[in-house]
C-alpha atoms as a PDB file:
ATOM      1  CA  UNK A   1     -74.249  39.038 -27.160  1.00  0.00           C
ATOM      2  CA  UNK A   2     -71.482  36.703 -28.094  1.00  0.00           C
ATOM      3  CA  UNK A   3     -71.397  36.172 -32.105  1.00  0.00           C
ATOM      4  CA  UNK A   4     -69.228  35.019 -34.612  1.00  0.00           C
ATOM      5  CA  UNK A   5     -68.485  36.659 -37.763  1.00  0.00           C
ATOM      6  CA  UNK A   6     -67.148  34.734 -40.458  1.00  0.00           C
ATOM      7  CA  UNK A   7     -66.989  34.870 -44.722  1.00  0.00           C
ATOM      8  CA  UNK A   8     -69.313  32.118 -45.801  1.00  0.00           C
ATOM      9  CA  UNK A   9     -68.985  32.218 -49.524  1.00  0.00           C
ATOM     10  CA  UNK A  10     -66.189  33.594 -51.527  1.00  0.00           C
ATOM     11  CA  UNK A  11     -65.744  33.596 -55.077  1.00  0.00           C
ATOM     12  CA  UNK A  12     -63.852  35.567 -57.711  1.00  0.00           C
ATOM     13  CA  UNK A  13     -63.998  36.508 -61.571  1.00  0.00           C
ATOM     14  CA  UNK A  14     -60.666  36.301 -63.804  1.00  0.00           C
ATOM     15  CA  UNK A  15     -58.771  35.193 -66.071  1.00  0.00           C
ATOM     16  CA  UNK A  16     -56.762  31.951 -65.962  1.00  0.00           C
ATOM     17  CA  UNK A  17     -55.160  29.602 -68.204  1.00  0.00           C
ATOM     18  CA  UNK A  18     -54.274  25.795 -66.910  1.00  0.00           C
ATOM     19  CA  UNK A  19     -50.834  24.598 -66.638  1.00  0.00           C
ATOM     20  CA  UNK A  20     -50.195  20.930 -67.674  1.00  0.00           C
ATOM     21  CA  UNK A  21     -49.704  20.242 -63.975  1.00  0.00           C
ATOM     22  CA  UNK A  22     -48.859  22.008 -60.349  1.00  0.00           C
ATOM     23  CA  UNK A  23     -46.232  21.151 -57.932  1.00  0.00           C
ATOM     24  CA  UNK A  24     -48.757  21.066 -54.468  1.00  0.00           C
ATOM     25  CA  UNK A  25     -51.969  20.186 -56.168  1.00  0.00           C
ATOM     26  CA  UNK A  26     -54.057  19.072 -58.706  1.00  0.00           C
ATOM     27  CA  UNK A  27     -57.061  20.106 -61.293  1.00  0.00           C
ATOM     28  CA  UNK A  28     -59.914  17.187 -62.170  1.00  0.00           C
ATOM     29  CA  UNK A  29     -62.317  18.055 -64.592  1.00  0.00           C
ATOM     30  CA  UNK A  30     -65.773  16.814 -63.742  1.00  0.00           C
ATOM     31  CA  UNK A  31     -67.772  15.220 -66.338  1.00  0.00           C
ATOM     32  CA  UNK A  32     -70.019  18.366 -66.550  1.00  0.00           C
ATOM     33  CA  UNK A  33     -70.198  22.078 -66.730  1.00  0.00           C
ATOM     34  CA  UNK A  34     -72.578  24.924 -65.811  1.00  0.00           C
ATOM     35  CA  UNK A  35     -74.843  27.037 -68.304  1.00  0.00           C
ATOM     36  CA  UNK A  36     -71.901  29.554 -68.139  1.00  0.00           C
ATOM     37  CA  UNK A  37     -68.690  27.612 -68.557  1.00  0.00           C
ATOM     38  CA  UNK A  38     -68.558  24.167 -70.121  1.00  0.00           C
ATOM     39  CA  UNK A  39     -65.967  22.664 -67.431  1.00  0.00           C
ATOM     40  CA  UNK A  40     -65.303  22.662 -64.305  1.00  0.00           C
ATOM     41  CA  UNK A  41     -61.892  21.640 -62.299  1.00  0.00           C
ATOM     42  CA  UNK A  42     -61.751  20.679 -58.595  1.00  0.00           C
ATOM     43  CA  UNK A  43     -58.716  21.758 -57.032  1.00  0.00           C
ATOM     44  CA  UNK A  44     -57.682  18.812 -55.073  1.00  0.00           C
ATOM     45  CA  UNK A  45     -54.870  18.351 -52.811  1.00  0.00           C
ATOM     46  CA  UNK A  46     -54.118  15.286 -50.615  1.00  0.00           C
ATOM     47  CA  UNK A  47     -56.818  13.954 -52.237  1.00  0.00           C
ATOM     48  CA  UNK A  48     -59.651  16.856 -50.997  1.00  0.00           C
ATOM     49  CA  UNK A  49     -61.391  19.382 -52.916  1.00  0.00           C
ATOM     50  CA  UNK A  50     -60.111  23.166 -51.563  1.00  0.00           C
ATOM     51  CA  UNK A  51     -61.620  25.029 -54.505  1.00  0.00           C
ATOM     52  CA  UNK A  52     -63.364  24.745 -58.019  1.00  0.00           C
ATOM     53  CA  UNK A  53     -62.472  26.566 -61.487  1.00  0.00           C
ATOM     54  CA  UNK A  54     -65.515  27.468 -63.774  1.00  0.00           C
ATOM     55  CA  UNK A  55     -63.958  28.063 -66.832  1.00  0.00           C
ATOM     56  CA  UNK A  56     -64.023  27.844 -70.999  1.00  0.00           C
ATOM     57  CA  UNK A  57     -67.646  30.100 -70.993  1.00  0.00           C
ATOM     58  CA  UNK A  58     -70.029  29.135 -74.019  1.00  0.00           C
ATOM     59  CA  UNK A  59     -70.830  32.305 -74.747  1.00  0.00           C
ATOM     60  CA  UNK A  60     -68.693  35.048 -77.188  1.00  0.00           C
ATOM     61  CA  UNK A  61     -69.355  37.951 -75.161  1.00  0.00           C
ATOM     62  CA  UNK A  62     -66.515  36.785 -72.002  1.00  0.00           C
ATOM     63  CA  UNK A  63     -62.924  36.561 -72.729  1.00  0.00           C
ATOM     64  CA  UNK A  64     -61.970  32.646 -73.927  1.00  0.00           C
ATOM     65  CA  UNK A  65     -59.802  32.785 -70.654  1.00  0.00           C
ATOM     66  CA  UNK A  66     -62.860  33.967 -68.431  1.00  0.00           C
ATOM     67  CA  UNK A  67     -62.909  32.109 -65.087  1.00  0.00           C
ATOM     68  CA  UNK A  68     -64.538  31.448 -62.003  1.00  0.00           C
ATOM     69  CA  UNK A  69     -62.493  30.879 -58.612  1.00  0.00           C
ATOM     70  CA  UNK A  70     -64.469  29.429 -55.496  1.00  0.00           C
ATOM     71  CA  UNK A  71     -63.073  28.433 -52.668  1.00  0.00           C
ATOM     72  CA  UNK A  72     -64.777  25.239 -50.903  1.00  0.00           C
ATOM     73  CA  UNK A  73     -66.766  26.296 -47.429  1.00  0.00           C
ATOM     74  CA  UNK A  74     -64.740  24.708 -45.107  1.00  0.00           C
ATOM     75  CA  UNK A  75     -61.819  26.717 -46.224  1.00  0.00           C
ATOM     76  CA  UNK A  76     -63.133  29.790 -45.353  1.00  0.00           C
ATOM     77  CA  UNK A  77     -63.894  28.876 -41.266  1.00  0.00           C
ATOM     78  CA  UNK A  78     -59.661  28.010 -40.912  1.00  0.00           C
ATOM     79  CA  UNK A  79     -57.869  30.540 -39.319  1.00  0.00           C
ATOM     80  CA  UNK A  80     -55.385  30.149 -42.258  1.00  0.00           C
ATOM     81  CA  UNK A  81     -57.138  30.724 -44.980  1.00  0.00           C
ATOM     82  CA  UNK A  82     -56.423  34.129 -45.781  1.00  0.00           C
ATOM     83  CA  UNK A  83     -52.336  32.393 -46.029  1.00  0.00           C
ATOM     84  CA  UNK A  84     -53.793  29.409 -48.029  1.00  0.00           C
ATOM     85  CA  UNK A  85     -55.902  31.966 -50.132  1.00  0.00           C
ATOM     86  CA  UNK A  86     -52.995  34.130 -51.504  1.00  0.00           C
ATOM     87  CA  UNK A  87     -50.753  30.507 -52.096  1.00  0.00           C
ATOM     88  CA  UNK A  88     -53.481  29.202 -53.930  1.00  0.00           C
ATOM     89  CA  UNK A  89     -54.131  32.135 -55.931  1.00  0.00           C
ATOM     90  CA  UNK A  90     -50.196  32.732 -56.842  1.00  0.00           C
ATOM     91  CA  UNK A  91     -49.800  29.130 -57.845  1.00  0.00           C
ATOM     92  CA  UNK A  92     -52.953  29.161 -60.265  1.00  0.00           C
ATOM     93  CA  UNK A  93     -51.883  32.098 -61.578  1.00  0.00           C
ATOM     94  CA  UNK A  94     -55.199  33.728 -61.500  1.00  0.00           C
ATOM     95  CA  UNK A  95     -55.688  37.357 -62.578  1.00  0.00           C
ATOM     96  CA  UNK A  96     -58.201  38.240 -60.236  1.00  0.00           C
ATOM     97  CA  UNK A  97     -60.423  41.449 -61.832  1.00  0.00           C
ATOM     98  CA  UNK A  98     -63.528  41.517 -59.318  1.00  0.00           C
ATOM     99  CA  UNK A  99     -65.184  39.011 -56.630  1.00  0.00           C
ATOM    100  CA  UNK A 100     -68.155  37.478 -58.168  1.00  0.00           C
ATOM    101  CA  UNK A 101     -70.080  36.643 -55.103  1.00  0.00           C
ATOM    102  CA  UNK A 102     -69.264  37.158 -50.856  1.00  0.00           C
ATOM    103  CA  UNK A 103     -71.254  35.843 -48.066  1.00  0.00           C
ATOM    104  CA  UNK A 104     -70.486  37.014 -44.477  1.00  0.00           C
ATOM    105  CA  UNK A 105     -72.302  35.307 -41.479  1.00  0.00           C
ATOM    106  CA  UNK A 106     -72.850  36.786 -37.938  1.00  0.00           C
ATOM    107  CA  UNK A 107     -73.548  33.354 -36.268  1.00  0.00           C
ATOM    108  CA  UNK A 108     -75.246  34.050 -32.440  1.00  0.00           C
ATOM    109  CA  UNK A 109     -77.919  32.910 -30.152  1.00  0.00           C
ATOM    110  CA  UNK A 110     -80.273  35.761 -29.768  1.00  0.00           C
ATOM    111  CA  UNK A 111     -79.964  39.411 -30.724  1.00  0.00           C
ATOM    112  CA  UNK A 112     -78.648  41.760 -28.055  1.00  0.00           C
ATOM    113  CA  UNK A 113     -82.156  42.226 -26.895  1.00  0.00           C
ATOM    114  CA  UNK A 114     -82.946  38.653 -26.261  1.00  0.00           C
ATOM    115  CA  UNK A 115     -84.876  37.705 -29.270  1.00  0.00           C
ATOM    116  CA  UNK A 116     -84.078  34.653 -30.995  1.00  0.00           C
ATOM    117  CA  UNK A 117     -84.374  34.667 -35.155  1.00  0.00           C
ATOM    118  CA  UNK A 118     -88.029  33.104 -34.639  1.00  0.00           C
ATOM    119  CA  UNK A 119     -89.124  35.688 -32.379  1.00  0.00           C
ATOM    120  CA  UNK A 120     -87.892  38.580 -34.616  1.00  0.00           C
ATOM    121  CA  UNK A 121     -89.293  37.179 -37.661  1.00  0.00           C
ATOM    122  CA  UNK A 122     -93.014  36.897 -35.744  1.00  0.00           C
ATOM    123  CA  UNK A 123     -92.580  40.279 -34.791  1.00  0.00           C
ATOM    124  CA  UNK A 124     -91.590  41.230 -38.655  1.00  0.00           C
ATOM    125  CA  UNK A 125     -95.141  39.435 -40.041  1.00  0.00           C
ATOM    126  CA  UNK A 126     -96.861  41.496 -37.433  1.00  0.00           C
ATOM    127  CA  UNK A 127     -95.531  44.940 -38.469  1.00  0.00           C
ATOM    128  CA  UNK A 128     -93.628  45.317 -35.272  1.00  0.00           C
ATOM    129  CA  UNK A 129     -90.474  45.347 -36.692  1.00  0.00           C
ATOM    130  CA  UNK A 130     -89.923  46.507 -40.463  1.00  0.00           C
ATOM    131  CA  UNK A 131     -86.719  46.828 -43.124  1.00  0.00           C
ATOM    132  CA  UNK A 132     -85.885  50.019 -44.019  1.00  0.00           C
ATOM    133  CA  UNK A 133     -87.369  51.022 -47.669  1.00  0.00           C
ATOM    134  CA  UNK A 134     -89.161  48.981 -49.735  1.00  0.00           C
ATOM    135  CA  UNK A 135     -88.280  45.874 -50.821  1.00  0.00           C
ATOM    136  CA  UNK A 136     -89.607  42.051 -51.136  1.00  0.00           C
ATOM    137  CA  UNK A 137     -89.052  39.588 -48.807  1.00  0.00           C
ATOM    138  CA  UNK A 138     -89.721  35.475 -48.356  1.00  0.00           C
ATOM    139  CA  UNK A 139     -90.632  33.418 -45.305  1.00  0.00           C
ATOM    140  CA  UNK A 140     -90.282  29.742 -44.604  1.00  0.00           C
ATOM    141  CA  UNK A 141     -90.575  27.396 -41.846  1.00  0.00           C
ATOM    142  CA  UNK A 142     -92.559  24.403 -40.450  1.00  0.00           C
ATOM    143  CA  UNK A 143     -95.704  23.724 -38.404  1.00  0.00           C
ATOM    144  CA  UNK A 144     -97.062  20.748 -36.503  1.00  0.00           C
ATOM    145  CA  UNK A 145     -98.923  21.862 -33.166  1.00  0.00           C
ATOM    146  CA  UNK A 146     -97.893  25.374 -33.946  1.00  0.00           C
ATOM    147  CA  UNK A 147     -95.831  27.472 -36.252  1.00  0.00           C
ATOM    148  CA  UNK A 148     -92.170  28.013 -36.131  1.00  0.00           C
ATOM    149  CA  UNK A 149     -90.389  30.109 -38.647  1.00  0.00           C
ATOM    150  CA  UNK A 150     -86.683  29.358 -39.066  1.00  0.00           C
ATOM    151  CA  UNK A 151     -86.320  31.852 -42.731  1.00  0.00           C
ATOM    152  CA  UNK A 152     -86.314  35.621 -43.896  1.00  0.00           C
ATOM    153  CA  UNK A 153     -84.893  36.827 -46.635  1.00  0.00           C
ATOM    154  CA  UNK A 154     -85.007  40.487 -47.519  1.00  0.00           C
ATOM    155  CA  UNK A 155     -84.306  41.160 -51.234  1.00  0.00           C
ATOM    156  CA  UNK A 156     -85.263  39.566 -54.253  1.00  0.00           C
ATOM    157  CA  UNK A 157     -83.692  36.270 -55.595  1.00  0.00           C
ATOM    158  CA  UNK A 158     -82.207  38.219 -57.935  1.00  0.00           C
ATOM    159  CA  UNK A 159     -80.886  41.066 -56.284  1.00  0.00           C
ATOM    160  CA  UNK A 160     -77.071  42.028 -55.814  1.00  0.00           C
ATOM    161  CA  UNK A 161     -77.721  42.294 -52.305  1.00  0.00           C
ATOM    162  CA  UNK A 162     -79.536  40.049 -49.547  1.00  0.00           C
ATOM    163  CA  UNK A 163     -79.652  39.666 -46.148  1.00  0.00           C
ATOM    164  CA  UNK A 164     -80.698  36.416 -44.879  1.00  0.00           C
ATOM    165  CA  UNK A 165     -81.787  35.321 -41.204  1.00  0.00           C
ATOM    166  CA  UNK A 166     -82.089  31.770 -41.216  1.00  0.00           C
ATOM    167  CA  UNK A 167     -81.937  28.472 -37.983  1.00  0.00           C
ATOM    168  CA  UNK A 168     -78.389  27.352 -39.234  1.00  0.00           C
ATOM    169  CA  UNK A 169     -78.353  24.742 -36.316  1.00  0.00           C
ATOM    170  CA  UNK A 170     -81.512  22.992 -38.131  1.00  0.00           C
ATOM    171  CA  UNK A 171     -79.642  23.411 -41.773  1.00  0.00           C
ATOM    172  CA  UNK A 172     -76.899  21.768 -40.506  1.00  0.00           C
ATOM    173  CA  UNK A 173     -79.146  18.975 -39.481  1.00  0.00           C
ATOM    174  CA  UNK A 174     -81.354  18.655 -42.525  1.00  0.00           C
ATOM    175  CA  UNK A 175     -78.679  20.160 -45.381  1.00  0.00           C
ATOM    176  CA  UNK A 176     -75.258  19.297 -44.796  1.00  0.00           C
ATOM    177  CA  UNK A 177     -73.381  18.745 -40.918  1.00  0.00           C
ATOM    178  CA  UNK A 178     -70.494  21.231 -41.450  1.00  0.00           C
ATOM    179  CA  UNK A 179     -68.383  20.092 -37.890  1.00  0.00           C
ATOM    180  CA  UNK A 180     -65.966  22.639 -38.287  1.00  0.00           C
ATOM    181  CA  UNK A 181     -68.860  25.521 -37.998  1.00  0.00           C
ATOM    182  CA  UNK A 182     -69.788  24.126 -34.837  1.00  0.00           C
ATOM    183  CA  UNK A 183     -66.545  23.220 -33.792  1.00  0.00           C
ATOM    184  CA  UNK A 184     -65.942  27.405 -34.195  1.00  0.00           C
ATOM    185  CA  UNK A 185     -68.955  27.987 -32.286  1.00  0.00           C
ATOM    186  CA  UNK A 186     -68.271  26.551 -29.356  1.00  0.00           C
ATOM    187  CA  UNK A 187     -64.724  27.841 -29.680  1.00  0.00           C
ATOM    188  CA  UNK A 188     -66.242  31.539 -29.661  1.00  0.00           C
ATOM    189  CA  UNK A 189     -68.572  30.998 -26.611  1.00  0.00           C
ATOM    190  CA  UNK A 190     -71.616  30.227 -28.602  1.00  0.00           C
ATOM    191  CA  UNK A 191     -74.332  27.683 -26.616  1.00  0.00           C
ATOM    192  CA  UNK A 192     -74.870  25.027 -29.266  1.00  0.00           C
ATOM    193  CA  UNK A 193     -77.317  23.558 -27.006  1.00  0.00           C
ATOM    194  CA  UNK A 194     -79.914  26.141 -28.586  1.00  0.00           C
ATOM    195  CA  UNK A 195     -80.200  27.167 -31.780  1.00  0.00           C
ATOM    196  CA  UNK A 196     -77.629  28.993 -33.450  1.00  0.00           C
ATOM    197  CA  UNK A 197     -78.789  31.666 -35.889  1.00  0.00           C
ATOM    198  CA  UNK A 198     -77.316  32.767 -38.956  1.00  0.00           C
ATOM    199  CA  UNK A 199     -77.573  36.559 -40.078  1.00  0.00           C
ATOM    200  CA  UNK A 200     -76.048  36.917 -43.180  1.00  0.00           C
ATOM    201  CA  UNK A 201     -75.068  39.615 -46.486  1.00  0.00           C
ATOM    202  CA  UNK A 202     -75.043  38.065 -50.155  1.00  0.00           C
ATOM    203  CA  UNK A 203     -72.990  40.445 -52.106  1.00  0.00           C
ATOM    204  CA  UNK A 204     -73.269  39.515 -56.045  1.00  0.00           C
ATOM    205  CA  UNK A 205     -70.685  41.486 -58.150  1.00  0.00           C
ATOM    206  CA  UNK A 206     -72.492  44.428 -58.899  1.00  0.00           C
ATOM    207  CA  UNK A 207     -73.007  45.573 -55.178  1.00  0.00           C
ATOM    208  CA  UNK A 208     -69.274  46.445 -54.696  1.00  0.00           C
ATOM    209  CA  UNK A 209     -67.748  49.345 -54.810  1.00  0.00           C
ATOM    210  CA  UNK A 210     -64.519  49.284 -54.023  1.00  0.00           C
ATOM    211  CA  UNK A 211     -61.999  52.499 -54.028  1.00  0.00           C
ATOM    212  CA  UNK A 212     -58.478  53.091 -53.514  1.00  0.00           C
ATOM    213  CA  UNK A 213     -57.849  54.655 -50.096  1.00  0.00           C
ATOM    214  CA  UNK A 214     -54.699  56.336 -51.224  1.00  0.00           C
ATOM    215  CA  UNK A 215     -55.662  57.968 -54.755  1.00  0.00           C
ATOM    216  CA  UNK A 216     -59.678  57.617 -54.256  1.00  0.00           C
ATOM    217  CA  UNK A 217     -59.659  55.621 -57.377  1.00  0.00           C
ATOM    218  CA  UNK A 218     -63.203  53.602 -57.632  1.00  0.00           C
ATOM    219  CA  UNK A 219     -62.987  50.093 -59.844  1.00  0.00           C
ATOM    220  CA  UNK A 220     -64.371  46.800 -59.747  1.00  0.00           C
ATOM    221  CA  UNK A 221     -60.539  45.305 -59.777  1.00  0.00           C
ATOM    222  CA  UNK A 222     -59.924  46.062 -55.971  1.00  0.00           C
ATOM    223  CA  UNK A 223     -59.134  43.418 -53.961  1.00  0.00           C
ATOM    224  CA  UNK A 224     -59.946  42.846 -50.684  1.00  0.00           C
ATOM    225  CA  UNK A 225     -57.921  41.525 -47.162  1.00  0.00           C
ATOM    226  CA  UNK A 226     -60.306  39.152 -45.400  1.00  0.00           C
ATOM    227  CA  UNK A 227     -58.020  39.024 -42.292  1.00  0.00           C
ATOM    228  CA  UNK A 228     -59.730  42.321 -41.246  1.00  0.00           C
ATOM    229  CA  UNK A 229     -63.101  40.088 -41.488  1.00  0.00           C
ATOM    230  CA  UNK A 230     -61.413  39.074 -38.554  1.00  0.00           C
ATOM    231  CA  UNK A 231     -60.388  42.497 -36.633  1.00  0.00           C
END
């Protein structure tokens, strides 16, 4: 089974306070905000957005200095982002305190038994093959001549933790083309010729628990290496 494992979403909660200007990049304010945080600054350098800052929150209860760090999705499939990552973060000045939200992706073909992601998710609406516990779950796809399903999700919208098995090669062609996802498929063996499914973990804040290997300290404010993501 040849896969590819990569962090699809990464974003962090801190604390940050703007300088009046950086040395390798810079910070645009959009002309609106979220129903969090009334701006938001693209990160820009060379003239392309690498990351966004949520920040000055409307309501009392966060800090005044309360941010929002995500890093743009292309950034995450270069092999140097975990470098580009800790630059970024040291020239911001961001006091990191917890991620907010991780996606990681195992990209393949068909499981190691030969099912493709429509096949399994038949099998799931049949009974043959069920989640462990109880829990909800939502379907989607499309039908002409016959029915092909191309989404499961497992967990509730609003649940800390989902798992997602989705057709990424037809999101790519009706969302957004991301070439460099491709262009890492084919690099790792995958046939893009077929469809490539996505199997994938949506971590919201509240599902980590992080703890310090050396004192066995437990704490939101652990941080995390993503180069062993790539181990």
């Amino acid at each position: 089974m040849n896969a590819v494992l990569s962090v699809d979403w990464l974003s962090y909660y801190g604390y940050f306070v703007p300088k009046s200007s950086y040395p390798n990049f810079e910070l645009k304010k959009r002309e609106y905000g979220t129903r969090v945080y009334s701006v938001i600054e693209d990160v820009v350098y060379k003239g392309k957005i690498f990351a966004t800052i949520c920040r000055c929150p409307y309501s009392k209860i966060l800090a005044d200095n309360s941010a929002i760090l995500k890093f743009e999705n292309f950034t995450l499939y270069d092999s140097q982002f975990c470098d580009f990552r800790e630059f970024l973060i040291k020239s911001l000045e961001f006091d990191i305190k917890c991620i907010s939200r991780l996606d990681i992706a195992l990209d393949f073909n068909y499981f190691e038994n030969g099912l493709n992601g429509h096949q399994l998710i038949s099998k799931f609406l049949k009974s043959e093959y069920l989640h462990n516990g109880r829990g909800k779950f939502a379907v989607n796809g499309t039908q002409k001549f016959d029915v092909s399903f191309e989404y499961l999700r497992l967990g509730s919208g609003k649940s800390n933790a989902r798992v997602y098995l989705y057709n990424k090669t037809q999101e790519l062609a009706d969302v957004k083309d991301k070439p460099y996802i491709r262009e890492k498929w084919a690099k790792n063996k995958l046939n893009v010729d077929v469809p490539g499914w996505g199997l994938e973990l949506s971590l919201g804040s509240q599902a980590f628990e992080w703890y310090d290997t050396e004192t066995g300290e437990r704490g939101l404010e652990f941080d995390y290496d993503f180069r062993d993501i790539e181990k």
